[in-house]
PDB file of N, CA and C in Angstrom:
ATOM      1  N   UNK A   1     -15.654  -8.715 -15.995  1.00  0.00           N
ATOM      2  CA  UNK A   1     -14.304  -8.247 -15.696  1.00  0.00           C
ATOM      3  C   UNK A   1     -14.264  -7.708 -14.263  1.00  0.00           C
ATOM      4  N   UNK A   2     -13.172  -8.013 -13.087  1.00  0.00           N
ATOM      5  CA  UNK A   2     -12.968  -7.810 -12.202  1.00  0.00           C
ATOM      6  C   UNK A   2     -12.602  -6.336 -12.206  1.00  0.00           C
ATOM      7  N   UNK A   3     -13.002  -5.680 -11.139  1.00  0.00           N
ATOM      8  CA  UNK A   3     -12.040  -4.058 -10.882  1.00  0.00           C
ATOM      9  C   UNK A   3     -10.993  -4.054 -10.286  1.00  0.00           C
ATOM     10  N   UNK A   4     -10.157  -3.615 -10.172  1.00  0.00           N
ATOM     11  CA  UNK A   4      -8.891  -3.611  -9.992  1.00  0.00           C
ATOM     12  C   UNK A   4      -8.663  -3.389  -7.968  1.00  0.00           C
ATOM     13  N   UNK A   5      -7.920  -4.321  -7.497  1.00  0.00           N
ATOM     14  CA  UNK A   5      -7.265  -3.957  -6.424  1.00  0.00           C
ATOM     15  C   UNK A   5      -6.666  -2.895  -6.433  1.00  0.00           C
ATOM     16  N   UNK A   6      -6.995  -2.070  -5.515  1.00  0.00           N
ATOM     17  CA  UNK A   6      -6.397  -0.737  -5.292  1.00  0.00           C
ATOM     18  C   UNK A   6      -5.889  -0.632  -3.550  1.00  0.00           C
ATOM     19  N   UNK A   7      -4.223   0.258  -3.721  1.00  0.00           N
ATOM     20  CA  UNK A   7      -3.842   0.131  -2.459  1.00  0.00           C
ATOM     21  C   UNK A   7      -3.958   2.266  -2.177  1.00  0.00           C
ATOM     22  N   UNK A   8      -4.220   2.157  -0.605  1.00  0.00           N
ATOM     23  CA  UNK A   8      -4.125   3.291  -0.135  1.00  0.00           C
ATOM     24  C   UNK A   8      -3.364   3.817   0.522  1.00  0.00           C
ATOM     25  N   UNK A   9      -3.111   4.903   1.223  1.00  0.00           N
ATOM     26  CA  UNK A   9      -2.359   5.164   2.328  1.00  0.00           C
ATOM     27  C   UNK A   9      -3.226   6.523   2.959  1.00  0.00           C
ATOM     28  N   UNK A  10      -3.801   6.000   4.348  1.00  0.00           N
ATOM     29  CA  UNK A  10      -4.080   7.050   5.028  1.00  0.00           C
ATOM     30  C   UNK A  10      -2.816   8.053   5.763  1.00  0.00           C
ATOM     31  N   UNK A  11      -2.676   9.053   4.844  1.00  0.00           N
ATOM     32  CA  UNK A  11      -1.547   9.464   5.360  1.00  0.00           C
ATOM     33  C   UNK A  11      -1.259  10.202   6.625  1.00  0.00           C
ATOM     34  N   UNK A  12      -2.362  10.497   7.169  1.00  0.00           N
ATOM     35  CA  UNK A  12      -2.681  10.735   8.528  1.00  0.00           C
ATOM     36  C   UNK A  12      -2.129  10.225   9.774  1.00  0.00           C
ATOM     37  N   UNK A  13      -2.538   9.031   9.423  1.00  0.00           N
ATOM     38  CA  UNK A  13      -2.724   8.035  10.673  1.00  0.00           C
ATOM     39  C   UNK A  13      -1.024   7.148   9.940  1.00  0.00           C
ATOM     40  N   UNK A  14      -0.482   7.619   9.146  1.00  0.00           N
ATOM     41  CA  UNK A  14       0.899   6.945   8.880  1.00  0.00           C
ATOM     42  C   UNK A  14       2.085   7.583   9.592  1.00  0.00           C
ATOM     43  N   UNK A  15       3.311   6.929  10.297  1.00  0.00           N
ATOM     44  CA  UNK A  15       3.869   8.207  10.841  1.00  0.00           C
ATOM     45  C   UNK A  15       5.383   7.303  10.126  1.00  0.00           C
ATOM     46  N   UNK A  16       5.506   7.346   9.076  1.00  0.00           N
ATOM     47  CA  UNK A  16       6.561   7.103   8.600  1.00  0.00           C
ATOM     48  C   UNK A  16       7.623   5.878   8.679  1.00  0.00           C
ATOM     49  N   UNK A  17       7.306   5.092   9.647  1.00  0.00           N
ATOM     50  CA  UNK A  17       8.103   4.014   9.631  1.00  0.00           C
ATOM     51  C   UNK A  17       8.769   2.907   8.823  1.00  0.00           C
ATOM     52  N   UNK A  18       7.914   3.163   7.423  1.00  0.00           N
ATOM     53  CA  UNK A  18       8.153   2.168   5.960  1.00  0.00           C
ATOM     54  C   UNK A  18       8.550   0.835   5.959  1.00  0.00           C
ATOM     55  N   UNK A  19       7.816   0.520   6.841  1.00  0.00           N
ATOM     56  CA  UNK A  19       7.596  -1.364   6.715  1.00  0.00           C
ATOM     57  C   UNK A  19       7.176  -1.280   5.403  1.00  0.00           C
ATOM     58  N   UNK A  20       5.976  -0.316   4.907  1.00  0.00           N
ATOM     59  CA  UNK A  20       5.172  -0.821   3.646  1.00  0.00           C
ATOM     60  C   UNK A  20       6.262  -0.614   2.758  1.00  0.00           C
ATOM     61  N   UNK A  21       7.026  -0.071   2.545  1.00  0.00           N
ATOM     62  CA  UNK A  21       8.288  -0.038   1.489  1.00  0.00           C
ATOM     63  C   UNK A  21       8.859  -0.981   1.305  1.00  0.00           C
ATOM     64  N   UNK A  22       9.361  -1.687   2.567  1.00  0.00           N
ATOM     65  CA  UNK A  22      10.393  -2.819   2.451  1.00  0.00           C
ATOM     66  C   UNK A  22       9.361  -3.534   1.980  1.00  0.00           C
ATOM     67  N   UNK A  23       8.298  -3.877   2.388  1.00  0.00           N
ATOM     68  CA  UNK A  23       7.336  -5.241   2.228  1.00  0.00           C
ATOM     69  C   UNK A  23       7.097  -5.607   0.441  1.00  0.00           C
ATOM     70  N   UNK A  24       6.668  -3.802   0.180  1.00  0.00           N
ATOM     71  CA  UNK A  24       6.322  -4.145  -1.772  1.00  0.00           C
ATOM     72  C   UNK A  24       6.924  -2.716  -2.013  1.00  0.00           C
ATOM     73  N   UNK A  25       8.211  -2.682  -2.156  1.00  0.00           N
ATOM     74  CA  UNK A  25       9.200  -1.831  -3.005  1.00  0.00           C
ATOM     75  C   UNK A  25       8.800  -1.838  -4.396  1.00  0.00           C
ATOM     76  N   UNK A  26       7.929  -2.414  -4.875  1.00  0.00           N
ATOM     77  CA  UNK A  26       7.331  -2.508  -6.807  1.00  0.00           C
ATOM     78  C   UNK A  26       6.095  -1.420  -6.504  1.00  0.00           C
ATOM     79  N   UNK A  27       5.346  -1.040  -5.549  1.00  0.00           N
ATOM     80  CA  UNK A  27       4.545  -0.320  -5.465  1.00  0.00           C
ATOM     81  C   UNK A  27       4.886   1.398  -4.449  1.00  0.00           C
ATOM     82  N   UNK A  28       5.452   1.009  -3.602  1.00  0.00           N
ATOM     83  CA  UNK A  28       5.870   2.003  -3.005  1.00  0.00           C
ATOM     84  C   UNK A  28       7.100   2.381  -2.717  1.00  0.00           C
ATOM     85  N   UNK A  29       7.646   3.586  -2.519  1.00  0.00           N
ATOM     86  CA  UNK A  29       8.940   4.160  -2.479  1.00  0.00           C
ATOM     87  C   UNK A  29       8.567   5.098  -1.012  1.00  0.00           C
ATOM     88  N   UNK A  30       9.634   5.906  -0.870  1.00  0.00           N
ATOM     89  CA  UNK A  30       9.797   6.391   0.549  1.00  0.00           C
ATOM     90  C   UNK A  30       9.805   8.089  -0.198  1.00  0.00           C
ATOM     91  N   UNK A  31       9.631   9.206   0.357  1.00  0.00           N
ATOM     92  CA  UNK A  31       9.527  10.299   0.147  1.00  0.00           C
ATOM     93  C   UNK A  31      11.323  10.633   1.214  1.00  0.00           C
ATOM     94  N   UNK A  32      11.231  12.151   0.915  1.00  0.00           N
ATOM     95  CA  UNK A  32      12.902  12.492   1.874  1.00  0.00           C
ATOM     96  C   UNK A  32      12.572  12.397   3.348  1.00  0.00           C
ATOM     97  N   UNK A  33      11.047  12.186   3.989  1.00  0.00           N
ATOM     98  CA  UNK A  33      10.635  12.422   5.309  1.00  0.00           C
ATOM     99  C   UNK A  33      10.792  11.065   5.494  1.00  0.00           C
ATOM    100  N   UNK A  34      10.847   9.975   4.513  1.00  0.00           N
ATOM    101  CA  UNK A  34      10.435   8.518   4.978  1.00  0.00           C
ATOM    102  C   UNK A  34       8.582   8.241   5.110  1.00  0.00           C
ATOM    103  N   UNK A  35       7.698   8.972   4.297  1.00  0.00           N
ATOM    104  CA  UNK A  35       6.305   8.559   4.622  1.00  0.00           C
ATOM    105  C   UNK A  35       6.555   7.680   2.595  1.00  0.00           C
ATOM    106  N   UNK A  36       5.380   7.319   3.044  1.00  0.00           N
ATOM    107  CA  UNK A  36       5.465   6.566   1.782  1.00  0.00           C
ATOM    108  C   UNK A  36       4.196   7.295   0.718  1.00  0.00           C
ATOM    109  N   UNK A  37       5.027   7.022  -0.581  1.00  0.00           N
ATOM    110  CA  UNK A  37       4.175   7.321  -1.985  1.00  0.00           C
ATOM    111  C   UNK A  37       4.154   6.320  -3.171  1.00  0.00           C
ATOM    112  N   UNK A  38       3.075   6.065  -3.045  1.00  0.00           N
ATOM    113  CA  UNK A  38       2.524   4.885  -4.566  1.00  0.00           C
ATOM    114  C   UNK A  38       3.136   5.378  -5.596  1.00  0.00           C
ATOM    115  N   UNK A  39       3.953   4.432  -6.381  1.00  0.00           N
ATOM    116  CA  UNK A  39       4.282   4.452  -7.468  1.00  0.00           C
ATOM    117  C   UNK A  39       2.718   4.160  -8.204  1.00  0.00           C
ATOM    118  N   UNK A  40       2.164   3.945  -7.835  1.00  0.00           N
ATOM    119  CA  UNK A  40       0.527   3.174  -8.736  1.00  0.00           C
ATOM    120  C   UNK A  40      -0.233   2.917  -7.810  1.00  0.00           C
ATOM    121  N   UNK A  41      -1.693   3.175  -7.622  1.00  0.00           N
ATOM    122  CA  UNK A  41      -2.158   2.539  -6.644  1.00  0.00           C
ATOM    123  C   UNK A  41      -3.092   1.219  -6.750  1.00  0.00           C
ATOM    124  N   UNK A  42      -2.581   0.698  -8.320  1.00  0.00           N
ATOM    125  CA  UNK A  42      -3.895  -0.060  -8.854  1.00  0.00           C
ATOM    126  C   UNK A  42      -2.509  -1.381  -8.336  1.00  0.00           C
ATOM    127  N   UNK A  43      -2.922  -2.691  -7.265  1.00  0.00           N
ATOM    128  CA  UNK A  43      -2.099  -3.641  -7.245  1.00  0.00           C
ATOM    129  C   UNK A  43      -2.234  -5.020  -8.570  1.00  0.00           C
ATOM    130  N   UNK A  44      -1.458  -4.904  -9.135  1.00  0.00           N
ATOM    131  CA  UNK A  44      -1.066  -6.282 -10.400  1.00  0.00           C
ATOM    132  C   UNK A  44      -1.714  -7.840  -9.389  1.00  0.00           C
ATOM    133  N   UNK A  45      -2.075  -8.316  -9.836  1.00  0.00           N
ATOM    134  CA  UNK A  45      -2.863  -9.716  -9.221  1.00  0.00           C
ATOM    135  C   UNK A  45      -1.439 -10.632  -8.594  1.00  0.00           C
ATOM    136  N   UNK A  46      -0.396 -10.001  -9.184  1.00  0.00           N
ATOM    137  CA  UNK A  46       0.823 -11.219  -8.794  1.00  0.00           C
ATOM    138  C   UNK A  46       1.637 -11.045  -7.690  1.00  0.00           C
ATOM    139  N   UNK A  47       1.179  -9.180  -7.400  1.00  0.00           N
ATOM    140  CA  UNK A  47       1.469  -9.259  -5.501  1.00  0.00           C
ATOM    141  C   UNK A  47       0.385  -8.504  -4.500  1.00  0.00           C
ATOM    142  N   UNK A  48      -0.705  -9.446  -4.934  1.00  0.00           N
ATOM    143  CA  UNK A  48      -1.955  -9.245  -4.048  1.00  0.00           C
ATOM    144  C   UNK A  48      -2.013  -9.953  -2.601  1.00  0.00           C
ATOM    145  N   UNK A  49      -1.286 -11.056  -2.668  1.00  0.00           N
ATOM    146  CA  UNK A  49      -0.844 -11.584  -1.276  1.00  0.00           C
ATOM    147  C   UNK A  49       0.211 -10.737  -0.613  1.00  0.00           C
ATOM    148  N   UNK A  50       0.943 -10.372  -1.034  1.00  0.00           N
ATOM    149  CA  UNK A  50       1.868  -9.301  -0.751  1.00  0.00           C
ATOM    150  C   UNK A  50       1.381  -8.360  -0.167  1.00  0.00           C
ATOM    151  N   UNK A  51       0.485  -7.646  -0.925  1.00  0.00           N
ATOM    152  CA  UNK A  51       0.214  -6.449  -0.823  1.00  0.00           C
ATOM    153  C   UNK A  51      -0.929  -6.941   0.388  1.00  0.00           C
ATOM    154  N   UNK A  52      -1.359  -7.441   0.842  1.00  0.00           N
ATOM    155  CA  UNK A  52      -2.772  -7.526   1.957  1.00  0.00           C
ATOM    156  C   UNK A  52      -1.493  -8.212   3.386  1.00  0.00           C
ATOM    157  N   UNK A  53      -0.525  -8.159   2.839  1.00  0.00           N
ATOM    158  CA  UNK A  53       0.786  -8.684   3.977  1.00  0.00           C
ATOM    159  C   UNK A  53       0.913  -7.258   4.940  1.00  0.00           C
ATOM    160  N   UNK A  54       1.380  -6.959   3.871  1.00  0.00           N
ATOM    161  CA  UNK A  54       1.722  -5.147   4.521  1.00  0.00           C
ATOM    162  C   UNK A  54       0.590  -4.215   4.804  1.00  0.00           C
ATOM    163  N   UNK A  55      -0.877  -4.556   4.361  1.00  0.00           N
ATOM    164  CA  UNK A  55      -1.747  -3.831   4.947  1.00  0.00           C
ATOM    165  C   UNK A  55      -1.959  -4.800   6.408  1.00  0.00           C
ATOM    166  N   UNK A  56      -1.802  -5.741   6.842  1.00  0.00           N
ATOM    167  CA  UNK A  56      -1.971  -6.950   8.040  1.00  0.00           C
ATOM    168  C   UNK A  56      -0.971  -6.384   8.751  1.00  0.00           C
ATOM    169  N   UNK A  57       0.109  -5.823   8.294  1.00  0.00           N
ATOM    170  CA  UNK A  57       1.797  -5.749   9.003  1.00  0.00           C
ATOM    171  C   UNK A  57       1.646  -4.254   9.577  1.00  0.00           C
ATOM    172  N   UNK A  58       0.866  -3.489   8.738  1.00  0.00           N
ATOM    173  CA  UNK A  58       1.164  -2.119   8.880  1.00  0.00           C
ATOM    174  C   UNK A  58       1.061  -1.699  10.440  1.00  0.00           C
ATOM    175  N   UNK A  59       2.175  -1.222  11.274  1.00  0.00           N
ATOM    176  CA  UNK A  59       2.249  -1.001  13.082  1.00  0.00           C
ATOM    177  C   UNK A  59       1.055   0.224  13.190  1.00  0.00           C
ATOM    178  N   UNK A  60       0.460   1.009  12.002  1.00  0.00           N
ATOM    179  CA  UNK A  60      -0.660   1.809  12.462  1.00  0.00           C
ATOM    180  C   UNK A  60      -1.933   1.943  11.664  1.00  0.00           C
ATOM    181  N   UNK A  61      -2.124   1.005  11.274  1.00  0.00           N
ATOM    182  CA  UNK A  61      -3.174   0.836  10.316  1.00  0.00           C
ATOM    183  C   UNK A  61      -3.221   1.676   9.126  1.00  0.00           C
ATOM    184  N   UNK A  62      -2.452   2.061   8.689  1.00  0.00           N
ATOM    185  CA  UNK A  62      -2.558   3.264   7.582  1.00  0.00           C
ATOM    186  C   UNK A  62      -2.725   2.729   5.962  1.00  0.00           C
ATOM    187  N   UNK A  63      -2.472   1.168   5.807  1.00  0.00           N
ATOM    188  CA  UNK A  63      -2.453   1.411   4.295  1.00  0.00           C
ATOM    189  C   UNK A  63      -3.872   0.735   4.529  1.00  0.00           C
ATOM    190  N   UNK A  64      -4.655   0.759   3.423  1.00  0.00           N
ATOM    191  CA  UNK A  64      -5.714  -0.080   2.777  1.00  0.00           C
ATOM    192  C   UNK A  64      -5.637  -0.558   1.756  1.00  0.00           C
ATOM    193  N   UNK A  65      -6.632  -1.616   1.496  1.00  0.00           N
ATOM    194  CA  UNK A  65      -6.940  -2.586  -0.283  1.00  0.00           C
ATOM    195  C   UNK A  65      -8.231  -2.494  -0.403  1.00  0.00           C
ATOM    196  N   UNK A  66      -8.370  -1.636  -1.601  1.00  0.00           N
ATOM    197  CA  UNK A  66     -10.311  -1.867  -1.620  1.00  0.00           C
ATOM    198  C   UNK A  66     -10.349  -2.149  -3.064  1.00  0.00           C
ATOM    199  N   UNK A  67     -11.731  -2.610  -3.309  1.00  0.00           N
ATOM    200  CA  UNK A  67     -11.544  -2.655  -4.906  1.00  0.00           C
ATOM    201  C   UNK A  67     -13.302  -1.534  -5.627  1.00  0.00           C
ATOM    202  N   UNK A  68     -12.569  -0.785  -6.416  1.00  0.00           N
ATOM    203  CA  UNK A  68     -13.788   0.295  -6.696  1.00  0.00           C
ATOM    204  C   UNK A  68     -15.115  -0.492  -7.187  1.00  0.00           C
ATOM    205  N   UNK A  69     -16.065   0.138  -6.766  1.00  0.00           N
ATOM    206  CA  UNK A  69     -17.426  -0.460  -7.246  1.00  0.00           C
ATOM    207  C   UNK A  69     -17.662  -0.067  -8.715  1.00  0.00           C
ATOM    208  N   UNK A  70     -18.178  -1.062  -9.175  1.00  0.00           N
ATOM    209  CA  UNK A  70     -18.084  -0.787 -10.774  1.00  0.00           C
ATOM    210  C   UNK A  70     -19.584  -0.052 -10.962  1.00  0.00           C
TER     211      UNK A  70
END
């Protein structure tokens, strides 16, 4: 059994701009500042292309995809 894609957000190095929102609105939402918060951080296999879009897209490197070591 595979471990699960998991998405991150270095919230540090994020300064709010929410590309990653528009990109996968099924995983993330916007807070009242505009930084973003995971609805889930485990990504569903059916927007894993998606989801490695908006970590490629992100203007400051802030989100990640890792998958936990079993």
């Amino acid at each position: 059994m595979r471990t699960p894609l998991r998405l991150r957000v270095d919230r540090i190095a994020c300064d709010g701009r929410g590309l990653c929102a528009e990109l996968l609105p099924e995983l993330v939402v916007l807070d009242d500042w505009g930084f973003p918060v995971l609805r889930t951080d485990v990504v569903p296999d059916h927007l894993a292309v998606v989801a490695r879009e908006a970590v490629e897209l992100c203007p400051v490197l802030a989100l990640h995809l890792e998958r936990e070591r079993a």
